[in-house]
C-alpha atoms as a PDB file:
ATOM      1  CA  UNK A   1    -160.387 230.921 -44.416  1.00  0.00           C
ATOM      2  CA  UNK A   2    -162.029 228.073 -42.753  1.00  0.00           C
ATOM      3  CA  UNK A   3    -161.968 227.805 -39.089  1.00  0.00           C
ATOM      4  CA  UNK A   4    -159.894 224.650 -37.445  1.00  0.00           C
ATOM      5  CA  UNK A   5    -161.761 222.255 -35.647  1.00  0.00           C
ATOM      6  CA  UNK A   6    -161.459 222.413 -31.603  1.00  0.00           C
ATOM      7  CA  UNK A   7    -160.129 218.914 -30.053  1.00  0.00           C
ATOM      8  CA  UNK A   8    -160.159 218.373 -26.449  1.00  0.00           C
ATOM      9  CA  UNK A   9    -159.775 215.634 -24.253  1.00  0.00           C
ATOM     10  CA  UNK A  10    -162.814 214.519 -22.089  1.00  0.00           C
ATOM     11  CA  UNK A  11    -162.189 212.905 -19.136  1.00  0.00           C
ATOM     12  CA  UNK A  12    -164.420 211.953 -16.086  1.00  0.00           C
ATOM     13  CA  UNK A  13    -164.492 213.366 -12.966  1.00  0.00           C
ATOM     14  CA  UNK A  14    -161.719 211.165 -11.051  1.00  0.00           C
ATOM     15  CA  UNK A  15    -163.260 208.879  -8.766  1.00  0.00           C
ATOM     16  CA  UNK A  16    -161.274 206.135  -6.630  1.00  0.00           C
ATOM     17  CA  UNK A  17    -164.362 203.339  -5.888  1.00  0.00           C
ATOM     18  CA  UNK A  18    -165.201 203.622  -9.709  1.00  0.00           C
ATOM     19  CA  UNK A  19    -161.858 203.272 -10.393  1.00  0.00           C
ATOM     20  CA  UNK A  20    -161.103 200.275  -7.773  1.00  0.00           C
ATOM     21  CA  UNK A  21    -164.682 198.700  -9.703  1.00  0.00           C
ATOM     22  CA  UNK A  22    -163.013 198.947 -12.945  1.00  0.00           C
ATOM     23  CA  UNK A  23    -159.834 197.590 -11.916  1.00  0.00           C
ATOM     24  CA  UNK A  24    -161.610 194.299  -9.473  1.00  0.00           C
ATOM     25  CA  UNK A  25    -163.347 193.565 -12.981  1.00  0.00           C
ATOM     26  CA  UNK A  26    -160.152 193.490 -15.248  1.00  0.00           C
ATOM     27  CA  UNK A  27    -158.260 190.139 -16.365  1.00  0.00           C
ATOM     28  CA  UNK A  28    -154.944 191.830 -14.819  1.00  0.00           C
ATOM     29  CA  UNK A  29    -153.659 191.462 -11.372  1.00  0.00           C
ATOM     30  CA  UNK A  30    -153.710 195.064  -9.588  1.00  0.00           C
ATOM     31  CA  UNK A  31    -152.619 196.626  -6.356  1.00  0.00           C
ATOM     32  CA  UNK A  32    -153.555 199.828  -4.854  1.00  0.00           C
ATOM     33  CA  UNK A  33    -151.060 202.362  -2.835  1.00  0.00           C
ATOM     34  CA  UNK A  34    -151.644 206.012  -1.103  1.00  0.00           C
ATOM     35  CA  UNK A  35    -148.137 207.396  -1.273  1.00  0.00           C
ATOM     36  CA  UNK A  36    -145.116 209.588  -3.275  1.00  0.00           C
ATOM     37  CA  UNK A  37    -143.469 208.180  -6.697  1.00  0.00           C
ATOM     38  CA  UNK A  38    -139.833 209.436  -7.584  1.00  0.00           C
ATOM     39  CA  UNK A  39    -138.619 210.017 -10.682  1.00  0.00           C
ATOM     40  CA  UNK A  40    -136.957 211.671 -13.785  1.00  0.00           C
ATOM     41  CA  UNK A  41    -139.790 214.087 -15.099  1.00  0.00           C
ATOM     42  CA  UNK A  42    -137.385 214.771 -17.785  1.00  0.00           C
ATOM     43  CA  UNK A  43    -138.429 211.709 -19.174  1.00  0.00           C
ATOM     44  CA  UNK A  44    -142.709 212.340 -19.559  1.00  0.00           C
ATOM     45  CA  UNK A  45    -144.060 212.807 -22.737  1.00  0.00           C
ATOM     46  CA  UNK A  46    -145.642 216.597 -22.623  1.00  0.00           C
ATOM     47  CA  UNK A  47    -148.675 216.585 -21.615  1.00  0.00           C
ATOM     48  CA  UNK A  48    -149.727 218.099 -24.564  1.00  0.00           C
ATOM     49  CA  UNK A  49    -147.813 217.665 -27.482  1.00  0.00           C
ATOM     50  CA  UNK A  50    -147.923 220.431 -31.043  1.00  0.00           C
ATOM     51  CA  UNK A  51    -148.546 216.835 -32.850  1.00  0.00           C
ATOM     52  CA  UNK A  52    -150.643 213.537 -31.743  1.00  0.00           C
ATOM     53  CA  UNK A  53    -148.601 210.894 -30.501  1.00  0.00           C
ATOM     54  CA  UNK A  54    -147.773 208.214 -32.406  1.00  0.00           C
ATOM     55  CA  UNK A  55    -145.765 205.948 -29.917  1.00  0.00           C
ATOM     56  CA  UNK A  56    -145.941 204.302 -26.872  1.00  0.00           C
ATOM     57  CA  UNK A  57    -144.024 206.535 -25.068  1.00  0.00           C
ATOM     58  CA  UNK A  58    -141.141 204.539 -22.638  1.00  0.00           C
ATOM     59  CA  UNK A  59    -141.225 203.226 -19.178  1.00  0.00           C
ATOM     60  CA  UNK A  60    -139.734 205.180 -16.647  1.00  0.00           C
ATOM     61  CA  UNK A  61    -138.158 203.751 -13.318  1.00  0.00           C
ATOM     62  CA  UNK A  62    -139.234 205.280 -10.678  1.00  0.00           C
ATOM     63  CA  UNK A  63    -139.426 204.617  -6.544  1.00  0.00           C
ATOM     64  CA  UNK A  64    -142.800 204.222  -4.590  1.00  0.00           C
ATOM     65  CA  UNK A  65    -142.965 204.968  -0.902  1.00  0.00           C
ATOM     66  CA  UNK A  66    -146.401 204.643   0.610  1.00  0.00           C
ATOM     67  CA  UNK A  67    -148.883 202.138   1.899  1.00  0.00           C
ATOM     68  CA  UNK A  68    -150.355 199.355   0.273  1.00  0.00           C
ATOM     69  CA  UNK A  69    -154.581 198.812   0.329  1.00  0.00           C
ATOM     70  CA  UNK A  70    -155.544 195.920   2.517  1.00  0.00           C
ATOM     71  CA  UNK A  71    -158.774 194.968   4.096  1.00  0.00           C
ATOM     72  CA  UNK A  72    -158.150 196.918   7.181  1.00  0.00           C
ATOM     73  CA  UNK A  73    -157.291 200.282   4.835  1.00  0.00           C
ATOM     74  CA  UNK A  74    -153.942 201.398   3.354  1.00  0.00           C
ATOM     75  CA  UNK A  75    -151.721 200.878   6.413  1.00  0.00           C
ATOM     76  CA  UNK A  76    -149.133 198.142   5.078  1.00  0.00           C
ATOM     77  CA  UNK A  77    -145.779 200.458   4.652  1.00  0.00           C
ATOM     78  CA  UNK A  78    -144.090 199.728   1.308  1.00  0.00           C
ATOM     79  CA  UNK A  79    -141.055 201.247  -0.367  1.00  0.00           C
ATOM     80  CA  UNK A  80    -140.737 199.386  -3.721  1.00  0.00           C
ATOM     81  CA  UNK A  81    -139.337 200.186  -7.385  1.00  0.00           C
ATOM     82  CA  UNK A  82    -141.899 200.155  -9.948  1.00  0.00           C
ATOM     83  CA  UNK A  83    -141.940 201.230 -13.851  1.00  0.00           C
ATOM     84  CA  UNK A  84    -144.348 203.992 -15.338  1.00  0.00           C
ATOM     85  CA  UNK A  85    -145.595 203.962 -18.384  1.00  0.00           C
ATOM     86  CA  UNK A  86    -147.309 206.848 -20.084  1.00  0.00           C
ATOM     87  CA  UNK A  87    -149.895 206.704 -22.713  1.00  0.00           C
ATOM     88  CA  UNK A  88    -151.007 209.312 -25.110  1.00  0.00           C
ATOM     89  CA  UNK A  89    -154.406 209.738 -26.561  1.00  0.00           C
ATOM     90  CA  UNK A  90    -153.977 211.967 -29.523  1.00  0.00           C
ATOM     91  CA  UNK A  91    -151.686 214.735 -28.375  1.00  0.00           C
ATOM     92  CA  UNK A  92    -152.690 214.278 -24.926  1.00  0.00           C
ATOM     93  CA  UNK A  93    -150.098 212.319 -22.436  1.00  0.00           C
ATOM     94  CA  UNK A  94    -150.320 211.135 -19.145  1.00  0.00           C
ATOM     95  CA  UNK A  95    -148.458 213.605 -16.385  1.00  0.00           C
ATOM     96  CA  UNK A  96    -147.736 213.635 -12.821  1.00  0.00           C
ATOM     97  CA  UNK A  97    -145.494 215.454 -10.592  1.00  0.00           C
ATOM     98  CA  UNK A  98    -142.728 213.174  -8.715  1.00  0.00           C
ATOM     99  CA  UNK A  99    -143.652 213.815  -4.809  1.00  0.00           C
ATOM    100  CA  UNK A 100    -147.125 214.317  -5.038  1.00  0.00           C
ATOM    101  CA  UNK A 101    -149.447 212.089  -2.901  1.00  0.00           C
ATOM    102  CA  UNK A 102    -151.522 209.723  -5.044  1.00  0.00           C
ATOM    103  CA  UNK A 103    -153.724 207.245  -5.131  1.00  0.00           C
ATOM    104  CA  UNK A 104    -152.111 204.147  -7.404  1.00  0.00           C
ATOM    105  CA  UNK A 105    -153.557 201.222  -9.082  1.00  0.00           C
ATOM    106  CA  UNK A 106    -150.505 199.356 -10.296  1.00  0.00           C
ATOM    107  CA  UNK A 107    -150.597 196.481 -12.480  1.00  0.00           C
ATOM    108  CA  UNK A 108    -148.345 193.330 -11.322  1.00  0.00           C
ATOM    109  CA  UNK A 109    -146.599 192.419 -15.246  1.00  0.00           C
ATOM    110  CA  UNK A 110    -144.335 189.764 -14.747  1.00  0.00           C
ATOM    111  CA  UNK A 111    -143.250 190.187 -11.145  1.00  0.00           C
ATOM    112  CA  UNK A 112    -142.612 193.924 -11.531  1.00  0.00           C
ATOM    113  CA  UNK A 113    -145.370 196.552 -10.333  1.00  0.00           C
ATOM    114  CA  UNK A 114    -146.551 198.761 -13.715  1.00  0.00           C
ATOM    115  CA  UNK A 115    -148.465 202.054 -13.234  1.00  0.00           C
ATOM    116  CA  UNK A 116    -150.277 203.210 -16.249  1.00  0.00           C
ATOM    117  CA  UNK A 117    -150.078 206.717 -16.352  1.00  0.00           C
ATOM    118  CA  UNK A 118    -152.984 208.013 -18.642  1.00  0.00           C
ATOM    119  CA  UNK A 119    -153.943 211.269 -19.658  1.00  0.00           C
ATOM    120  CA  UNK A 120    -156.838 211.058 -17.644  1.00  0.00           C
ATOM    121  CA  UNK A 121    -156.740 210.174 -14.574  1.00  0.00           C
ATOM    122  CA  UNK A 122    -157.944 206.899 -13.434  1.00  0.00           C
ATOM    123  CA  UNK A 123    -155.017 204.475 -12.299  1.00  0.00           C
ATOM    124  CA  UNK A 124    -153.180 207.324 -10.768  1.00  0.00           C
ATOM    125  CA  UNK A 125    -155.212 210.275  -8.904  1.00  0.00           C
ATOM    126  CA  UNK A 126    -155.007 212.550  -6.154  1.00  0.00           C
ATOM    127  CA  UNK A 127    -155.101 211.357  -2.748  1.00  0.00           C
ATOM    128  CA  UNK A 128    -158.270 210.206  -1.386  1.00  0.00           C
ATOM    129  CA  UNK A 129    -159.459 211.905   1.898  1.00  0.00           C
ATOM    130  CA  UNK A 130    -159.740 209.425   4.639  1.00  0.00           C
ATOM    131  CA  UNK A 131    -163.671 208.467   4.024  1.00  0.00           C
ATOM    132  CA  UNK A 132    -162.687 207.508   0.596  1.00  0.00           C
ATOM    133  CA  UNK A 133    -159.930 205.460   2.514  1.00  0.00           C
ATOM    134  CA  UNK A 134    -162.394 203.856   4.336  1.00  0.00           C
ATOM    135  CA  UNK A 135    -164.777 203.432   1.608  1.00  0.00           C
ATOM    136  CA  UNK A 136    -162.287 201.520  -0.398  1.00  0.00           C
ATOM    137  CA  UNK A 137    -161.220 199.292   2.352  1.00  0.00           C
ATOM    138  CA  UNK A 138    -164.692 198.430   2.550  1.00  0.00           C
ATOM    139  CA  UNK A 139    -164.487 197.423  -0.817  1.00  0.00           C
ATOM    140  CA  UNK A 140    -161.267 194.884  -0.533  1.00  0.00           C
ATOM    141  CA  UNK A 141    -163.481 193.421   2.392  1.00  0.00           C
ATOM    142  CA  UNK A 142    -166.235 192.471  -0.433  1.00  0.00           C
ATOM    143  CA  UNK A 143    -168.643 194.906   1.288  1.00  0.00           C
ATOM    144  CA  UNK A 144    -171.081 197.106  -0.880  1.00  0.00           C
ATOM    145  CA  UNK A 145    -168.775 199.246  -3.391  1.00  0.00           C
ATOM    146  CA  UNK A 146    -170.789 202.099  -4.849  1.00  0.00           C
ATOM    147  CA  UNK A 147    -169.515 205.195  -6.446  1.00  0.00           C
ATOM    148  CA  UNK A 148    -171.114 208.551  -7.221  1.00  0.00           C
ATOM    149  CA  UNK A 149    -171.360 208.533 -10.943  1.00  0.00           C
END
């Protein structure tokens, strides 16, 4: 008998300023949020699935209350509805728990907000810690945005 092959997905080490790099640089408009998303988490993909993913899986409604990123840091209150949409790579599919505090970069699609919820994280990621905070504010100011990696 032949062994299987071993598959696993490789992600970077999450990493807001990269991530709000990637995202300044993109065609699409973007805006970034600290705060809680509600939702149906009956409706995710798994997050790993017995077979790859063939499909886009569907958008999800869900509820965002937070703050929005501004030049002065994330203190603009918002409580907004906004869709998720999870993406698969192979049998890999983008997860998150509703409640959790996270860091968001949501794309604006046609005057709706659209978070693109990847298997690894990048547009939606723990949290930063309040010098990360301040490090991206720093960045929405234009000032010097370096990341670690």
């Amino acid at each position: 008998m032949a062994a299987q092959p071993a598959a696993a997905l490789s992600c970077l080490v999450p990493d807001p300023v990269r991530s709000f790099v990637e995202i300044h640089a993109a065609p699409e408009s973007y805006r970034a949020f600290v705060g809680r998303l509600s939702f149906d988490a009956s409706k995710l993909p798994p997050s790993v699935a017995a077979a790859p993913a063939n499909a886009t899986p569907p958008a999800i409604p869900a509820g965002l209350s937070g703050y929005q990123l501004g030049p002065t840091g994330f203190d603009t209150p918002v409580e907004t509805a906004v869709l998720l949409q999870p993406s698969c790579a192979g049998p890999w599919c983008g997860s998150l728990a509703p409640g959790d505090e996270v860091l968001i970069f949501a794309r604006e699609e046609e005057g709706q907000l659209v978070v693109d919820l990847e298997p690894c994280p990048g547009k939606v990621q723990a949290a930063p810690d309040a010098a990360t905070r301040d490090r991206l504010a720093a960045c929405m100011r234009g000032e010097a945005c370096d990341f670690a990696g």
